[in-house]
N, C-alpha and C. Protein backbone atom coordinates (compact mmCIF):
# COMPACT_ATOMS: atom_id res chain seq x y z
N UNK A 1 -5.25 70.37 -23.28
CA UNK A 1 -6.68 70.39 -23.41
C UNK A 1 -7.35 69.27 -22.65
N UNK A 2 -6.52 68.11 -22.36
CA UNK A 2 -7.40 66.89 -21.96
C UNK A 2 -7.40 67.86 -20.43
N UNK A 3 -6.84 68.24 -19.53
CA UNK A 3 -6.81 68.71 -18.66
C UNK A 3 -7.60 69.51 -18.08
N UNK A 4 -8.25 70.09 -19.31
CA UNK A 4 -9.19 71.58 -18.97
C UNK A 4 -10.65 70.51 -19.22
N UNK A 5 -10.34 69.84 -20.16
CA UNK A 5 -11.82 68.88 -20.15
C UNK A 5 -12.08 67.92 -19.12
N UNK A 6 -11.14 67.76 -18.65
CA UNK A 6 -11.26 66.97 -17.24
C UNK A 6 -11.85 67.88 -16.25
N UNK A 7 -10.95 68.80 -16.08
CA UNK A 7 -11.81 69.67 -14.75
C UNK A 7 -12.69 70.20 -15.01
N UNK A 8 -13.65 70.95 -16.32
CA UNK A 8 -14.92 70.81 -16.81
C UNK A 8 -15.95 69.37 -16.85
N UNK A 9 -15.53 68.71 -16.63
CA UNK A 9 -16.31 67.29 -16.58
C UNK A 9 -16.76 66.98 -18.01
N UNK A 10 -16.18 67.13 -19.20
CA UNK A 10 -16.32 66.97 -20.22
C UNK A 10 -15.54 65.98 -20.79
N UNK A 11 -15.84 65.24 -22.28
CA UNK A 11 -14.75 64.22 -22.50
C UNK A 11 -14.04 64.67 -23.84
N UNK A 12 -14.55 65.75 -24.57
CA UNK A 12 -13.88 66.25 -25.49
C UNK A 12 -14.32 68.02 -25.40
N UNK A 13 -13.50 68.81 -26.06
CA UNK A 13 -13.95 70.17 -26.45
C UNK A 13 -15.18 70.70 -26.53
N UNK A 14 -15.76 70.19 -27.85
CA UNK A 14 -16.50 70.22 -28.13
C UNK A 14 -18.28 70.23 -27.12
N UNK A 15 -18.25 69.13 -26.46
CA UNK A 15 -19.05 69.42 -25.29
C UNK A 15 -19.56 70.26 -24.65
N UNK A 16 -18.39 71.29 -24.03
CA UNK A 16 -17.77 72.61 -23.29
C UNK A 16 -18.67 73.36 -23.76
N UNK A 17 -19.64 74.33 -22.42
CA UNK A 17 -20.31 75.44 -22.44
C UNK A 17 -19.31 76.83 -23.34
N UNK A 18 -18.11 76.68 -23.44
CA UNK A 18 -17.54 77.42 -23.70
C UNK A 18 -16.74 77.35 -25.23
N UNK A 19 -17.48 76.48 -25.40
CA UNK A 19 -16.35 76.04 -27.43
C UNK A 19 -17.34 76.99 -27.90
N UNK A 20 -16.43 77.58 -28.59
CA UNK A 20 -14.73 77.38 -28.41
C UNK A 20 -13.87 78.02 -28.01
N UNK A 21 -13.55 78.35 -27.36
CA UNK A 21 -12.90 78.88 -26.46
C UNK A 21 -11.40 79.42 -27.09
N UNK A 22 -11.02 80.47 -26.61
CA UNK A 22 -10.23 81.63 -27.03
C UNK A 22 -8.62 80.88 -26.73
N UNK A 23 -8.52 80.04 -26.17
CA UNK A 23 -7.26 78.86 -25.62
C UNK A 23 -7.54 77.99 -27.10
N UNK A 24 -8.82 77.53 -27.16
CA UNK A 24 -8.66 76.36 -28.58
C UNK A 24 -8.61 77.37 -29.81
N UNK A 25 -8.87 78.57 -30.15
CA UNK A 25 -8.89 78.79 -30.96
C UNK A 25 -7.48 79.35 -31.51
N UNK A 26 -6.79 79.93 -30.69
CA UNK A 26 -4.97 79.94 -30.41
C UNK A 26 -4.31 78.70 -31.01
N UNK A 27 -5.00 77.47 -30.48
CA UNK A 27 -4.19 76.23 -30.57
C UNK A 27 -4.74 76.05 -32.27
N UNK A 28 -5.49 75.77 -32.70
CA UNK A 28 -5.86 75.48 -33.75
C UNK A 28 -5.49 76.57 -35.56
N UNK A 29 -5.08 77.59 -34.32
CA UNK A 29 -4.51 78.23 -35.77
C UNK A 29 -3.38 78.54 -35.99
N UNK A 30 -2.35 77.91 -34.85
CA UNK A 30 -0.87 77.37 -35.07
C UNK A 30 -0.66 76.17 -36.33
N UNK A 31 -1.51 75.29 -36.38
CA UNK A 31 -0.58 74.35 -36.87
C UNK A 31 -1.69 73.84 -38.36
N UNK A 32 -0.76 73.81 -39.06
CA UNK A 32 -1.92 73.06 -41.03
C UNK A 32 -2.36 71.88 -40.40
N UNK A 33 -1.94 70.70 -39.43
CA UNK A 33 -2.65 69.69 -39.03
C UNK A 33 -3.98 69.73 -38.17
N UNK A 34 -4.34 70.73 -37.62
CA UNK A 34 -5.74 70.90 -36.98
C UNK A 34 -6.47 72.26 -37.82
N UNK A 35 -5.93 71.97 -39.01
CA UNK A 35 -7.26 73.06 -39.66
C UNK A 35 -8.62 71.98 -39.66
N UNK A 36 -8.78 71.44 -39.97
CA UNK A 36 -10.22 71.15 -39.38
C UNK A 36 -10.54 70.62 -38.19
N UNK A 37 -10.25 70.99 -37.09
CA UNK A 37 -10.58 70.61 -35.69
C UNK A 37 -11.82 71.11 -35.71
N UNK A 38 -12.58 72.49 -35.90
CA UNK A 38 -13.61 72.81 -35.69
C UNK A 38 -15.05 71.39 -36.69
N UNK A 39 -14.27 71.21 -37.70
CA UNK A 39 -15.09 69.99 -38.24
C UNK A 39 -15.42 68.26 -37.41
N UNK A 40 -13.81 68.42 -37.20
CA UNK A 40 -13.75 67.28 -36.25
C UNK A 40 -14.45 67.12 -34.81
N UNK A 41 -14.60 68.28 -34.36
CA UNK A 41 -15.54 68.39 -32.98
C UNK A 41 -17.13 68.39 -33.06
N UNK A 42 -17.43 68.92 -34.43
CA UNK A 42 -18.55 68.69 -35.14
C UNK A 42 -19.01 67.04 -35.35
N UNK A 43 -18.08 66.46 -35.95
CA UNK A 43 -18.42 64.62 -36.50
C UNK A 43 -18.68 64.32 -34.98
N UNK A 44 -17.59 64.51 -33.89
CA UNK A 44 -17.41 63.35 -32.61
C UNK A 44 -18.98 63.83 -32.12
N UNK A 45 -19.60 64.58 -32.48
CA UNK A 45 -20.64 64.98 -31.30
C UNK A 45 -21.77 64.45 -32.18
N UNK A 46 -21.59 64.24 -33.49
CA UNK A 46 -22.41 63.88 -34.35
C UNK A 46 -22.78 62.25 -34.34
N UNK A 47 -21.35 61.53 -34.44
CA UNK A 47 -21.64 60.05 -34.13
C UNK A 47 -20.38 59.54 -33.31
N UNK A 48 -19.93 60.12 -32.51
CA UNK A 48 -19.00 59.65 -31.58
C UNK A 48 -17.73 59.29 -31.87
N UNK A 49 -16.84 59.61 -30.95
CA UNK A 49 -15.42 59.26 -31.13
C UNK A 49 -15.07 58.06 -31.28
N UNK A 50 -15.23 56.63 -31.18
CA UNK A 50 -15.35 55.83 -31.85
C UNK A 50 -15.25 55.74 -33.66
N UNK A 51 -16.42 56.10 -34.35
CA UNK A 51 -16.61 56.56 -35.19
C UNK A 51 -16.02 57.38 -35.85
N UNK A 52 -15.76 58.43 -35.15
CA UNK A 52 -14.91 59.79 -35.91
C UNK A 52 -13.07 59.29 -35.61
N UNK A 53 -12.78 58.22 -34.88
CA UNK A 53 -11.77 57.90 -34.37
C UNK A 53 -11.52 56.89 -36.49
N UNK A 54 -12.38 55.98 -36.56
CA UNK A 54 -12.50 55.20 -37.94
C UNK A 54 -12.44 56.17 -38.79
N UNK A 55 -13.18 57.23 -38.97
CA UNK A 55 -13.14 58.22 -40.24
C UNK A 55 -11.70 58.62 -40.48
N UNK A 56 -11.30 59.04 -39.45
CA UNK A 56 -9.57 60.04 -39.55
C UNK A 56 -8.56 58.80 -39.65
N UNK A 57 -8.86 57.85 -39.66
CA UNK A 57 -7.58 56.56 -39.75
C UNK A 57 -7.81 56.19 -41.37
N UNK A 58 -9.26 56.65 -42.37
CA UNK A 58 -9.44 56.39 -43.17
C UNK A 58 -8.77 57.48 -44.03
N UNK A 59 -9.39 58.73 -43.59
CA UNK A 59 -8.58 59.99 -44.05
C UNK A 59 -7.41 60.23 -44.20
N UNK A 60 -6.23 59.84 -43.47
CA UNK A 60 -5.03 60.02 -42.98
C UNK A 60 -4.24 58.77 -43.97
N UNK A 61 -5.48 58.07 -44.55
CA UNK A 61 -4.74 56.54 -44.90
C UNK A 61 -4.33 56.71 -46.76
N UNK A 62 -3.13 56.20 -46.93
CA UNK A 62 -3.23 55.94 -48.32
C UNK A 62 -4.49 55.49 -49.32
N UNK A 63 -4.57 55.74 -50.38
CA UNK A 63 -5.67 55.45 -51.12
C UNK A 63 -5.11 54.21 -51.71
N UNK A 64 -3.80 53.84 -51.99
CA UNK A 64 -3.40 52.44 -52.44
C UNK A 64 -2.95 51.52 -52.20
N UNK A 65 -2.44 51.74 -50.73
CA UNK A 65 -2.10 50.83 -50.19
C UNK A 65 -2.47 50.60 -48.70
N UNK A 66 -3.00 51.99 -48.19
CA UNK A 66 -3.24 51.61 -47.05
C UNK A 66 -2.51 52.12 -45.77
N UNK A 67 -1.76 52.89 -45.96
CA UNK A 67 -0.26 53.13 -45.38
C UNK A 67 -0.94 54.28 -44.15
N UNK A 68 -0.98 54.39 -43.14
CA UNK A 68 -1.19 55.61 -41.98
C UNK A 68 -0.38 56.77 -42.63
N UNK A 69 -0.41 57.92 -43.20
CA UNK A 69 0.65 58.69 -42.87
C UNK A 69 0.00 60.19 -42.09
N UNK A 70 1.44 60.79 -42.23
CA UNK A 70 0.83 62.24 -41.32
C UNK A 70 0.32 62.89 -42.04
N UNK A 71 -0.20 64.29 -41.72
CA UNK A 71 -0.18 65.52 -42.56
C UNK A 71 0.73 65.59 -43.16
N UNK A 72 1.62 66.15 -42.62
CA UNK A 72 3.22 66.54 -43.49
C UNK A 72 3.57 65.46 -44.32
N UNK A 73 3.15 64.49 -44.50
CA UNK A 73 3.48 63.51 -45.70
C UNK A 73 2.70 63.57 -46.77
N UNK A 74 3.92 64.53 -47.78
CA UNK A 74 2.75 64.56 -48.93
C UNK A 74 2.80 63.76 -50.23
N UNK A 75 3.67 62.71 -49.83
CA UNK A 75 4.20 61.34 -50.52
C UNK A 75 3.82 60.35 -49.76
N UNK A 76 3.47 59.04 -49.85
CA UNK A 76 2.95 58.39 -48.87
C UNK A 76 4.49 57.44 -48.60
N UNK A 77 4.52 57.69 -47.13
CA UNK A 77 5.51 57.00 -46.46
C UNK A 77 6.34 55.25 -47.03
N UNK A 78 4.79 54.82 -47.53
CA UNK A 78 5.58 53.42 -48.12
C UNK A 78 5.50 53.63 -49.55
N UNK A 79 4.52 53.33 -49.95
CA UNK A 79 4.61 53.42 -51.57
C UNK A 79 5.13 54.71 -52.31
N UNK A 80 4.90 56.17 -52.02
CA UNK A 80 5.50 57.00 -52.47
C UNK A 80 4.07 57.85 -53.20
N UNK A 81 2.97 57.27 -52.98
CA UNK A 81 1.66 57.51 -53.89
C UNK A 81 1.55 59.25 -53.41
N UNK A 82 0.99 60.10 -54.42
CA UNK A 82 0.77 61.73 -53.87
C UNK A 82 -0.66 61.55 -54.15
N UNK A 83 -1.40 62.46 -53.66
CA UNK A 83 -1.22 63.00 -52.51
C UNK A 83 -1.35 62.01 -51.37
N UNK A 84 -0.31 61.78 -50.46
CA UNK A 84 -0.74 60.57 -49.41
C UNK A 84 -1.80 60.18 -48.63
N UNK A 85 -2.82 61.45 -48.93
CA UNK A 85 -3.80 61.01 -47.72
C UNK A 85 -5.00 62.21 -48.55
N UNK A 86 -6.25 61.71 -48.16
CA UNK A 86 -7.28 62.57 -48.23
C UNK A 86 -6.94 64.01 -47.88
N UNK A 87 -6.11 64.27 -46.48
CA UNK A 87 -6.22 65.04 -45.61
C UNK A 87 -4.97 66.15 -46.81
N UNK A 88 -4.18 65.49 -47.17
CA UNK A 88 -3.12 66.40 -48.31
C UNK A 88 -3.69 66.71 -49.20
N UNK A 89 -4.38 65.80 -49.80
CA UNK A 89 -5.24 66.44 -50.71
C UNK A 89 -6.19 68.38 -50.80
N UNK A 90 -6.97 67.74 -49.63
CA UNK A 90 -7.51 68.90 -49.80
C UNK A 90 -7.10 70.05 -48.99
N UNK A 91 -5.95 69.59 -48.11
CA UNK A 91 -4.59 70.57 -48.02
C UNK A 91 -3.23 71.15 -48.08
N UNK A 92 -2.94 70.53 -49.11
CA UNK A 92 -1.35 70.85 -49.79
C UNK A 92 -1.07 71.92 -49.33
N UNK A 93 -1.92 73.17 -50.23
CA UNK A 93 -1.58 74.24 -50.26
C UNK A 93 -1.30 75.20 -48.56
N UNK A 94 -1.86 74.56 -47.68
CA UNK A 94 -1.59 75.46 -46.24
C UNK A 94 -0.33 74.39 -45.44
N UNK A 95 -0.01 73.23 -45.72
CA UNK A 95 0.74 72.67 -45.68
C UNK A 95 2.25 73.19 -46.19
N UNK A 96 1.94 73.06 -47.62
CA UNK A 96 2.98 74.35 -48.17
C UNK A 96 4.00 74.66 -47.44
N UNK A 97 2.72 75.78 -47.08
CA UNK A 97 3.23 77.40 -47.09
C UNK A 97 3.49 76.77 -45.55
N UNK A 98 3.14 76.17 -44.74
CA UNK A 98 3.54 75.93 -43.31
C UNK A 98 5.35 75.60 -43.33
N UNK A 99 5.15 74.24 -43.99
CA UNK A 99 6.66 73.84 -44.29
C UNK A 99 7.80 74.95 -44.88
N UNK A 100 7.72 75.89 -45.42
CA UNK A 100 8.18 76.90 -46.14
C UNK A 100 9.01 77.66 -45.46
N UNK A 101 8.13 78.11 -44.23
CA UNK A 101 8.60 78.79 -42.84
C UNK A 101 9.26 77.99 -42.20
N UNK A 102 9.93 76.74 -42.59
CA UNK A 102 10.86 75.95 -41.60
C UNK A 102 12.38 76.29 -42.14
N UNK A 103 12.20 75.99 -43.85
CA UNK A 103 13.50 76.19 -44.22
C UNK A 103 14.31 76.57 -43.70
């Protein structure tokens, strides 16, 4: 994607005469970690990537200690706290069922 926003002269998706485009919308409904991309392209245009860069490090972050973790961490990497992150919270359940299909 950085690629296609480059040769559009754009600096994110979102920008694009064309969002969203039938390429992002493919990409975004592969994976439980960009279910809210369409939100996220919403905030950056709202108060900038900067900004929306602070929100998702807050989101992503333990509530007790502080810890970065991923999506797929639905224990937090250091302390062990559930749900590890805002972002598990209010998506366990598509997380789940993602992980499920790996077994």
């Amino acid at each position: 994607m950085a690629k296609c926003a480059a040769a559009k002269g754009v600096d994110f998706c979102g920008e694009c005469a064309e969002y969203p485009c039938k390429g992002l919308k493919a990409f975004q409904a592969e994976m439980p970690h960009r279910i809210e991309l369409w939100k996220s392209q919403e905030r950056i245009k709202e108060v900038g990537y900067e900004k929306w860069y602070a929100e998702m490090i807050e989101h992503y972050s333990c509530k007790k200690c502080g810890t970065l973790n991923s999506a797929y961490d639905l224990a937090c990497r250091k302390c062990g706290t559930t749900p590890s992150c805002a972002y598990v919270r209010l998506h366990k359940g598509e997380i789940m069922r993602h992980l499920a299909r790996w077994k």
